[in-house]
C-alpha atoms as a PDB file:
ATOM      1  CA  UNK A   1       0.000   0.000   0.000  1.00  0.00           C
ATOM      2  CA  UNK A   2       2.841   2.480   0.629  1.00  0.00           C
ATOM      3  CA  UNK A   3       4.609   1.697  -2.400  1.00  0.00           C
ATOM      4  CA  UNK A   4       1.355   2.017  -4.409  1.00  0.00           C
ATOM      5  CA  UNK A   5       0.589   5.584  -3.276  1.00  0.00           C
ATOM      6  CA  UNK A   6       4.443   6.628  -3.667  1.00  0.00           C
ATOM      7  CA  UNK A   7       4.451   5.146  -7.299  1.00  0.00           C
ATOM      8  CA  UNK A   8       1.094   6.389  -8.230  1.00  0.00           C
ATOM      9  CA  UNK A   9       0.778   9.924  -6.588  1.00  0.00           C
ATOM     10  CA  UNK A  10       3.533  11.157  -4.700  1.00  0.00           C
ATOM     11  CA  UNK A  11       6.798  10.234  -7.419  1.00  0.00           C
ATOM     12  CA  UNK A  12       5.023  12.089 -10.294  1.00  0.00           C
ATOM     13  CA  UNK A  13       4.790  15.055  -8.796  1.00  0.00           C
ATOM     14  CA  UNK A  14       7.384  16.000  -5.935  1.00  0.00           C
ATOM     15  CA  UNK A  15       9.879  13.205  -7.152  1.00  0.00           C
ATOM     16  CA  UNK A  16      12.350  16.116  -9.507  1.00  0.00           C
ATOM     17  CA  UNK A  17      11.882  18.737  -6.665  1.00  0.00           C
ATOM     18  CA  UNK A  18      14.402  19.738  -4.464  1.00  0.00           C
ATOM     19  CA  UNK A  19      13.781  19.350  -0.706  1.00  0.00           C
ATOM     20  CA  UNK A  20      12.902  22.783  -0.393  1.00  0.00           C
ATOM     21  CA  UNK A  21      10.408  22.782  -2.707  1.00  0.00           C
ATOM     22  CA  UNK A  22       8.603  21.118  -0.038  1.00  0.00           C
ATOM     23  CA  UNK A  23       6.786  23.972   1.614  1.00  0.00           C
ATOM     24  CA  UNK A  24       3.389  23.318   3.802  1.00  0.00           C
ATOM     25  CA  UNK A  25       1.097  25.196   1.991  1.00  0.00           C
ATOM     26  CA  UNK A  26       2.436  24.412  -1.838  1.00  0.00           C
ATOM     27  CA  UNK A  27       1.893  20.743  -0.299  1.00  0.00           C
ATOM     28  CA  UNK A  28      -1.737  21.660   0.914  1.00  0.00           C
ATOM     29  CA  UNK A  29      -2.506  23.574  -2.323  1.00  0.00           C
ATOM     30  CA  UNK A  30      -1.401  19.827  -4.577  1.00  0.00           C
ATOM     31  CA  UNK A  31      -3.326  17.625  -2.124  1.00  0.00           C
ATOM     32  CA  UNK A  32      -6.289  19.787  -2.224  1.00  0.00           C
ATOM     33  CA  UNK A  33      -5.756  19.547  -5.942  1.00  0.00           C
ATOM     34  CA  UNK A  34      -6.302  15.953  -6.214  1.00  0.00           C
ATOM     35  CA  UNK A  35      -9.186  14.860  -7.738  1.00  0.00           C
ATOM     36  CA  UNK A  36      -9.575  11.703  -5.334  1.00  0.00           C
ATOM     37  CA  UNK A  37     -11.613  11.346  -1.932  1.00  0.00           C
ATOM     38  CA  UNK A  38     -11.151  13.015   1.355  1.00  0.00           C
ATOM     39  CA  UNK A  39      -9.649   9.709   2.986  1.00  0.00           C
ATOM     40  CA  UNK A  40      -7.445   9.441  -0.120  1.00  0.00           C
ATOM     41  CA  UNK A  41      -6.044  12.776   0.340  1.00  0.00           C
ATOM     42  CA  UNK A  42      -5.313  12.497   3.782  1.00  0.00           C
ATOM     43  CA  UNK A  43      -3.458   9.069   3.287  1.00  0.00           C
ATOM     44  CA  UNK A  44      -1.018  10.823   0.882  1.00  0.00           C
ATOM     45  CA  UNK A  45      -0.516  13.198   3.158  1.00  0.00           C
ATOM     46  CA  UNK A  46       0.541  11.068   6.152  1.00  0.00           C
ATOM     47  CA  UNK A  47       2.656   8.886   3.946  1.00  0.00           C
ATOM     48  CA  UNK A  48       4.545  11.888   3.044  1.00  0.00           C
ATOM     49  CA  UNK A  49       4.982  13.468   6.344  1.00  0.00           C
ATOM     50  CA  UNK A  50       6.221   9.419   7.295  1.00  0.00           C
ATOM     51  CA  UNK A  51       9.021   9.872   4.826  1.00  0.00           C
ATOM     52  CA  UNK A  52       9.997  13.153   6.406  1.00  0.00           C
ATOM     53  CA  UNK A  53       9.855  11.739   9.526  1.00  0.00           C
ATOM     54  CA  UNK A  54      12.347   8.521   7.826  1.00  0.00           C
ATOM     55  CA  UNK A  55      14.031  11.505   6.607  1.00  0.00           C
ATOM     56  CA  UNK A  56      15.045  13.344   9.893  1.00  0.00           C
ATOM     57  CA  UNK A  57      16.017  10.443  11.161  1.00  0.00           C
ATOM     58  CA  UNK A  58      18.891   9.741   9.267  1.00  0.00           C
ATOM     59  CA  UNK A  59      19.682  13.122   9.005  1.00  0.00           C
ATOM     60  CA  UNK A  60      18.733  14.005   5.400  1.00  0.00           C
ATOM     61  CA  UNK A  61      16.681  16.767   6.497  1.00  0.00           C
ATOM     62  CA  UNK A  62      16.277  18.489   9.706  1.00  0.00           C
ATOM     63  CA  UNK A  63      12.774  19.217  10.143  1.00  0.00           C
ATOM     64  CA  UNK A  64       9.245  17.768   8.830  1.00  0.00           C
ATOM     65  CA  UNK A  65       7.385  20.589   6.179  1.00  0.00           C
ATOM     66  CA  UNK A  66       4.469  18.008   6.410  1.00  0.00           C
ATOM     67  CA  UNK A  67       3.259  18.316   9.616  1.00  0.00           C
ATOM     68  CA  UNK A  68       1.696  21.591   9.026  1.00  0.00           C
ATOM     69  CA  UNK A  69      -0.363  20.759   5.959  1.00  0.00           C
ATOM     70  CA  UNK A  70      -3.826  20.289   7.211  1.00  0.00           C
ATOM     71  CA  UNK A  71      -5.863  18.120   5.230  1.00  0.00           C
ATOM     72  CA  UNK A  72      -9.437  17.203   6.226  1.00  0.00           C
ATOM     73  CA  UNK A  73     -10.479  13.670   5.729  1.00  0.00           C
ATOM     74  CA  UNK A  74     -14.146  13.912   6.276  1.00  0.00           C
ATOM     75  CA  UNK A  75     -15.921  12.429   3.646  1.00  0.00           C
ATOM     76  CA  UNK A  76     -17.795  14.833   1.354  1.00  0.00           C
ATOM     77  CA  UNK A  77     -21.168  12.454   1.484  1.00  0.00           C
ATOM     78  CA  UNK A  78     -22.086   9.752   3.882  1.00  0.00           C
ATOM     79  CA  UNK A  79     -21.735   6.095   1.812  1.00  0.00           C
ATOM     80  CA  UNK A  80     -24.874   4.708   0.278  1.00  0.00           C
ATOM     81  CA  UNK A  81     -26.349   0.994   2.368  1.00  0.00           C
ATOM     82  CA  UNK A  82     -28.212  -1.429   0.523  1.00  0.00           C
ATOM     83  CA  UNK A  83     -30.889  -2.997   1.940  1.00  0.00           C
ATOM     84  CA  UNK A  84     -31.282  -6.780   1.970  1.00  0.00           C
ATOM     85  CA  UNK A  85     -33.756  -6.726  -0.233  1.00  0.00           C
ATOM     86  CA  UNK A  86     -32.052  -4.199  -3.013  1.00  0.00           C
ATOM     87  CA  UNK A  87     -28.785  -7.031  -2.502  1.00  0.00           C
ATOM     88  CA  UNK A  88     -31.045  -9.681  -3.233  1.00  0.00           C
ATOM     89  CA  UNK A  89     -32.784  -7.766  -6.332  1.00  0.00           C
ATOM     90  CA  UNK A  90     -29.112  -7.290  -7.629  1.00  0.00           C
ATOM     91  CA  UNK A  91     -27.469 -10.341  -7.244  1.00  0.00           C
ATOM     92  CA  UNK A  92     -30.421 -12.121  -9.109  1.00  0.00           C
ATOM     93  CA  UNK A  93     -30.021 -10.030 -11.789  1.00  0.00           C
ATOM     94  CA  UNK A  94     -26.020 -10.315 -12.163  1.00  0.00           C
ATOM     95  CA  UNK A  95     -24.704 -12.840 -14.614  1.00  0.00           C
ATOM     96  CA  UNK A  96     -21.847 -15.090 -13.932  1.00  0.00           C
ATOM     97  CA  UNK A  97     -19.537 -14.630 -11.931  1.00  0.00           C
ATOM     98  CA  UNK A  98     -20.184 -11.605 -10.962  1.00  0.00           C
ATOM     99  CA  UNK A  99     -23.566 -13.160  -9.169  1.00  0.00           C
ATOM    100  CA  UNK A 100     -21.057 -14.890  -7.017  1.00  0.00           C
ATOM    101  CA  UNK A 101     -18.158 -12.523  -6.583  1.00  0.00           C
ATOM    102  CA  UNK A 102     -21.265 -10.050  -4.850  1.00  0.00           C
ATOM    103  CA  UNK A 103     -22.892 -12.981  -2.765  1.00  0.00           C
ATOM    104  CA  UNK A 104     -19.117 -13.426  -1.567  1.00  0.00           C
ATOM    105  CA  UNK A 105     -18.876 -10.107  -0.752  1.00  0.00           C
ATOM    106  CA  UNK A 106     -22.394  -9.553   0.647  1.00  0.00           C
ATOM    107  CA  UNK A 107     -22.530 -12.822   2.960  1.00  0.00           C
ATOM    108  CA  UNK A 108     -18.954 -12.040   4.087  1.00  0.00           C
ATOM    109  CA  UNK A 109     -18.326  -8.574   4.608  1.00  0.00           C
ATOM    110  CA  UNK A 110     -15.010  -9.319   2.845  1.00  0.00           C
ATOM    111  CA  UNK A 111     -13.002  -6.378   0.812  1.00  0.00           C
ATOM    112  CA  UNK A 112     -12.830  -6.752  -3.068  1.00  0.00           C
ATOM    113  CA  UNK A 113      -9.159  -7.274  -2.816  1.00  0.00           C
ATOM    114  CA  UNK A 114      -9.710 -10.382  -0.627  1.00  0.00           C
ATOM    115  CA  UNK A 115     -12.837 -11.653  -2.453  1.00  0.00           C
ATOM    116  CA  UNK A 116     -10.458 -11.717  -6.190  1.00  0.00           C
ATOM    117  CA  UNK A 117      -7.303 -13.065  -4.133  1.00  0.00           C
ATOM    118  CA  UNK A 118      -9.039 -15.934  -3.262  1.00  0.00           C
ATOM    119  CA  UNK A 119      -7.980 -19.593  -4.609  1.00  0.00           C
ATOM    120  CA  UNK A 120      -9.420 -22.735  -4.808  1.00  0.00           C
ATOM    121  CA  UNK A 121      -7.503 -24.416  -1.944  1.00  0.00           C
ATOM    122  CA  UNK A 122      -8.539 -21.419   0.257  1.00  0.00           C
ATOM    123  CA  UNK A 123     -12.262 -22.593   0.119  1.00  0.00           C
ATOM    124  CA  UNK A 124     -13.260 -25.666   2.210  1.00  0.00           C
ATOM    125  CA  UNK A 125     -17.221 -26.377   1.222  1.00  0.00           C
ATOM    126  CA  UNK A 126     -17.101 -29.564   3.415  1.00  0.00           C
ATOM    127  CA  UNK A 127     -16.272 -27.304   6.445  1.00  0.00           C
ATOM    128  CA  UNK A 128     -18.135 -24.007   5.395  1.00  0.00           C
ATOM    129  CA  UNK A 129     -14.883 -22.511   5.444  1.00  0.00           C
ATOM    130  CA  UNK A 130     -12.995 -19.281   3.853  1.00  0.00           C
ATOM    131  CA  UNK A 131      -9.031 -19.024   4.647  1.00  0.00           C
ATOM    132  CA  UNK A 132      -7.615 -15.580   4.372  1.00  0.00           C
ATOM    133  CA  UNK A 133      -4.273 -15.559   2.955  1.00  0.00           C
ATOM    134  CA  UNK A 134      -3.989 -12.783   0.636  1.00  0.00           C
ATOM    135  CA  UNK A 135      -5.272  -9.792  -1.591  1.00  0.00           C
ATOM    136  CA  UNK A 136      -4.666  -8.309  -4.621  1.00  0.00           C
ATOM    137  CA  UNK A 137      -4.900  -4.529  -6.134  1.00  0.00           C
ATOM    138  CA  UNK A 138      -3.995  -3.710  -9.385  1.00  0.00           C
ATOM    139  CA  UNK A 139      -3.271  -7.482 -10.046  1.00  0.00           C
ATOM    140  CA  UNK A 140      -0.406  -7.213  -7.604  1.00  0.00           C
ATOM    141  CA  UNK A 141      -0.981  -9.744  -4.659  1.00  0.00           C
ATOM    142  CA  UNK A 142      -0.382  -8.610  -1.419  1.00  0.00           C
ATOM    143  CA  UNK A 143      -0.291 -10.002   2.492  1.00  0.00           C
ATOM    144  CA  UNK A 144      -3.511  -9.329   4.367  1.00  0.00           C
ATOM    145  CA  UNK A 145      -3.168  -6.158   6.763  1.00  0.00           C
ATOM    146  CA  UNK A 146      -3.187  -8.031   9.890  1.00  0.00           C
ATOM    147  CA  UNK A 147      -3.174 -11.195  11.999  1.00  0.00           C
ATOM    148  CA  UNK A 148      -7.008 -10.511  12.593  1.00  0.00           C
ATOM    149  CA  UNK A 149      -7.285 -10.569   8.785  1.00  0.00           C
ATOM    150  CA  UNK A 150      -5.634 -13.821   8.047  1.00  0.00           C
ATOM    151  CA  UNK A 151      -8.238 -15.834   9.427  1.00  0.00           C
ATOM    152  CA  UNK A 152     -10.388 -18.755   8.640  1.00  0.00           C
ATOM    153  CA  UNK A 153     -14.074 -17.457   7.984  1.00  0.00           C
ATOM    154  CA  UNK A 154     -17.396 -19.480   7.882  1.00  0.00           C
ATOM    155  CA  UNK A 155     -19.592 -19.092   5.536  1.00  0.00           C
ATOM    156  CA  UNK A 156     -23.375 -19.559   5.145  1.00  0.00           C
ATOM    157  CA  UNK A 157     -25.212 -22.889   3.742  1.00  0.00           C
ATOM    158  CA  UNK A 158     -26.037 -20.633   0.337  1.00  0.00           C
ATOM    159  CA  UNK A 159     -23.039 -19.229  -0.687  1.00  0.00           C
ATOM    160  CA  UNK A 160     -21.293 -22.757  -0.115  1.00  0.00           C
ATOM    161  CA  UNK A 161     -23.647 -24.073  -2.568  1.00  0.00           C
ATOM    162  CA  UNK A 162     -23.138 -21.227  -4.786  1.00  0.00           C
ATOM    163  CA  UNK A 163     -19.132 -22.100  -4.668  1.00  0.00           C
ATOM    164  CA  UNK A 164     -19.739 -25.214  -5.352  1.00  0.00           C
ATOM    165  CA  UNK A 165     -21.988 -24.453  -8.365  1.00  0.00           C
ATOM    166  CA  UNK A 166     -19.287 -21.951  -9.828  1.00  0.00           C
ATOM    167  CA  UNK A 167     -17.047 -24.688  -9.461  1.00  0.00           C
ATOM    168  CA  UNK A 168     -18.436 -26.877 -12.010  1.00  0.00           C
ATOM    169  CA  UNK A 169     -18.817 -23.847 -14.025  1.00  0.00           C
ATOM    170  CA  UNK A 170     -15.583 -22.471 -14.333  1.00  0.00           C
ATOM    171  CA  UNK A 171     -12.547 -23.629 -16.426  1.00  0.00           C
ATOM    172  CA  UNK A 172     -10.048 -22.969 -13.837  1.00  0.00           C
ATOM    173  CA  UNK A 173     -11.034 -25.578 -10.445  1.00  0.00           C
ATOM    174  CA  UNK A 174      -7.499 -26.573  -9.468  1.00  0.00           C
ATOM    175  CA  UNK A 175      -6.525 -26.040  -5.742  1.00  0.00           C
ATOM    176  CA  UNK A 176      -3.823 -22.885  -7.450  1.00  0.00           C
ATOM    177  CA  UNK A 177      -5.718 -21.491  -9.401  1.00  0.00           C
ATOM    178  CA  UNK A 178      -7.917 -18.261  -8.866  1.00  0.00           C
ATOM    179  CA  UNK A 179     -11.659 -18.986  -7.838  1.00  0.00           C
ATOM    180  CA  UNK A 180     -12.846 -15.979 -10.385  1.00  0.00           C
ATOM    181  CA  UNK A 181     -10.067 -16.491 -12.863  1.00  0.00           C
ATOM    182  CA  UNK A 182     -10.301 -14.297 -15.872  1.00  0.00           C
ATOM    183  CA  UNK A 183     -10.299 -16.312 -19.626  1.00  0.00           C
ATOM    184  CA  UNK A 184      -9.032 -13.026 -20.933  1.00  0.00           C
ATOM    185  CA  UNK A 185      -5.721 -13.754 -19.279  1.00  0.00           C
ATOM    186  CA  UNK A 186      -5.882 -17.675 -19.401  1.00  0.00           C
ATOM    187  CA  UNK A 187      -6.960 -18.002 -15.874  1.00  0.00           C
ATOM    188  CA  UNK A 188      -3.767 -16.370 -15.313  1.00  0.00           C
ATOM    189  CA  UNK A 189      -5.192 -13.410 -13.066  1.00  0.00           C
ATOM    190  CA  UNK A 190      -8.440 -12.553 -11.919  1.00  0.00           C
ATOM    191  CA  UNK A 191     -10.803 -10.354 -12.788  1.00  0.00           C
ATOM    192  CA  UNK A 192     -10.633  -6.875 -12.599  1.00  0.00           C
ATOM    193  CA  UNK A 193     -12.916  -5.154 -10.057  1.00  0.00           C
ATOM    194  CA  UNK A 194     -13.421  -1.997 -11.757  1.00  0.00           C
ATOM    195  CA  UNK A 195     -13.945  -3.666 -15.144  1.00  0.00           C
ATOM    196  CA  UNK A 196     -16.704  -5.996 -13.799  1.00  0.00           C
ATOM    197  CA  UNK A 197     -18.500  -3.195 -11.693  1.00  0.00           C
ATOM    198  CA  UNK A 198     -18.890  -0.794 -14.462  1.00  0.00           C
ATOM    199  CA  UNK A 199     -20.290  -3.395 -17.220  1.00  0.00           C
ATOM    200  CA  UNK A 200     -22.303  -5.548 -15.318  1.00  0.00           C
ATOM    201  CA  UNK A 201     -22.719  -4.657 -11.195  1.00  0.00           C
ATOM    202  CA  UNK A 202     -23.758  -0.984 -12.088  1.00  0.00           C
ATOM    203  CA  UNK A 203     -26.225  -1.453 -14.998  1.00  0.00           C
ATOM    204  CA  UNK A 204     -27.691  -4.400 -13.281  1.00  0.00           C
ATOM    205  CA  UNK A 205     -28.078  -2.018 -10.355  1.00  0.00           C
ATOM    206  CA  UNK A 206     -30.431   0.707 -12.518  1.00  0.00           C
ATOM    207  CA  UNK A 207     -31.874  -2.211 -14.278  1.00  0.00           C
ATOM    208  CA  UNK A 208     -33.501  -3.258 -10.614  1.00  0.00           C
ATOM    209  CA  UNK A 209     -34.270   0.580  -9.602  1.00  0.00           C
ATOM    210  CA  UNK A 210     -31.304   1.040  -7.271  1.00  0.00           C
ATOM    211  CA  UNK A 211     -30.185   4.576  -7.683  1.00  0.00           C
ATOM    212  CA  UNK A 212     -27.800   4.769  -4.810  1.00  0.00           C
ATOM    213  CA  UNK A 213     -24.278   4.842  -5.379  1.00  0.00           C
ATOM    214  CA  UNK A 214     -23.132   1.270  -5.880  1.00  0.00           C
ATOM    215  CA  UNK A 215     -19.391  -0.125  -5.864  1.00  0.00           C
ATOM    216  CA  UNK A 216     -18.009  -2.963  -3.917  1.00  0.00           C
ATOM    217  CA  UNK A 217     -17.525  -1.369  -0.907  1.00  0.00           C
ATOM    218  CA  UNK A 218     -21.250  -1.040  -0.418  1.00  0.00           C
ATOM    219  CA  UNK A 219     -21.354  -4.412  -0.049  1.00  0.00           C
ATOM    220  CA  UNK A 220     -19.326  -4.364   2.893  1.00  0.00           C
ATOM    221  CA  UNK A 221     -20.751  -1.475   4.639  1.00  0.00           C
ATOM    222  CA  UNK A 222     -24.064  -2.969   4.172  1.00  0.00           C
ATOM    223  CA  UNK A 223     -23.274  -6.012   5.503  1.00  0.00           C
ATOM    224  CA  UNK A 224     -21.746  -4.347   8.687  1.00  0.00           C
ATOM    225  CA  UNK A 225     -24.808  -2.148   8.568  1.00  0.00           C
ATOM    226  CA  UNK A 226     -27.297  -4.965   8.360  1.00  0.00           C
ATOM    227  CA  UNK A 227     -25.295  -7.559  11.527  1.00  0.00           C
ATOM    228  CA  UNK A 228     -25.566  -3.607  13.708  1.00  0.00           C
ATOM    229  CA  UNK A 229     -29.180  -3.601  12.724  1.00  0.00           C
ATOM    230  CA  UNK A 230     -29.333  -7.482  14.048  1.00  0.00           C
END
């Protein structure tokens, strides 16, 4: 994650610039700038004022320009939750595999990243059980965040059947290879989340009269939203 946001924000920009081009408000000014969330912003802006802090440390630069660039992260609108029924509406309408890459995510409360890194010999449908070994962003695969993360998850009675089902559907069913492999890359990689959420999750939404803001996230929040409601 902090390689990502060096490589994909921070190098661009500040990487030819001279340490004292770093001044708090020229900072402020760029991060404002961004055209990416509040949370996104802020995130930048602590991994910045990190590598000052790395900096000072070894002695390449005696003080931190970062830690006065003030950077709200309060989210500009509060997250759209589905309901159970609008989940149920939408799954039924998704095609494969997308119908089972959102039950995943809906009956699990699991991130994207986790839901694509998972492999076949990371499912046990005899046991009802997920294990948590990985994720993957940008088709780059990636440790789970923490030890609470990396855990072995039950699942309910219907998506095990639905596993099982996308089993037999699927080209790719050996224990290595990815559970929602892509044929566009020979099974080689999985799917790409933002590819399959603008052709088919999206439109399916409208299609059912959902008019909230849908992405994969809203999975999870509804989930979390529906076990508080519970």
């Amino acid at each position: 994650v902090y390689g990502r946001f060096l490589d994909a924000y921070i190098l661009p920009h500040w990487g030819p610039r001279s340490l004292r081009d770093f001044r708090p408000i020229a900072v402020e000014k760029w991060v404002e700038s961004l055209p990416y969330a509040p949370g996104t912003r802020s995130k930048i802006r602590n991994i910045m004022s990190a590598l000052f802090e790395h900096a000072k440390r070894y002695g390449w630069a005696e003080n931190n320009p970062i830690s006065s660039v003030r950077v709200s992260a309060k989210r500009e609108r509060e997250p759209d939750i589905l309901t159970a029924e609008e989940i149920q509406f939408l799954i039924l309408e998704l095609p494969e595999p997308c119908r089972t890459i959102a039950l995943v995510a809906a009956l699990t409360g699991l991130r994207i990243s986790e839901v694509l890194a998972l492999q076949w010999q990371d499912i046990d449908l005899d046991n009802a059980l997920l294990h948590l070994r990985r994720g993957i962003v940008n088709q780059e695969i990636s440790a789970l965040k923490t030890i609470g993360s990396r855990r072995s998850l039950p699942i309910p009675a219907a998506l095990v059947s639905a596993l099982a089902e996308w089993k037999k559907q699927t080209s790719f069913a050996g224990p290595s290879d990815w559970v929602f492999a892509s044929p566009q890359t020979g099974g080689t990689q999985p799917y790409w989340p933002g590819t399959l959420l603008q052709r088919h999750v999206q439109p399916a939404a409208k299609r059912v009269g959902i008019w909230k803001q849908v992405g994969w996230h809203s999975f999870r929040r509804s989930f979390a939203t529906l076990l508080y409601a519970n």
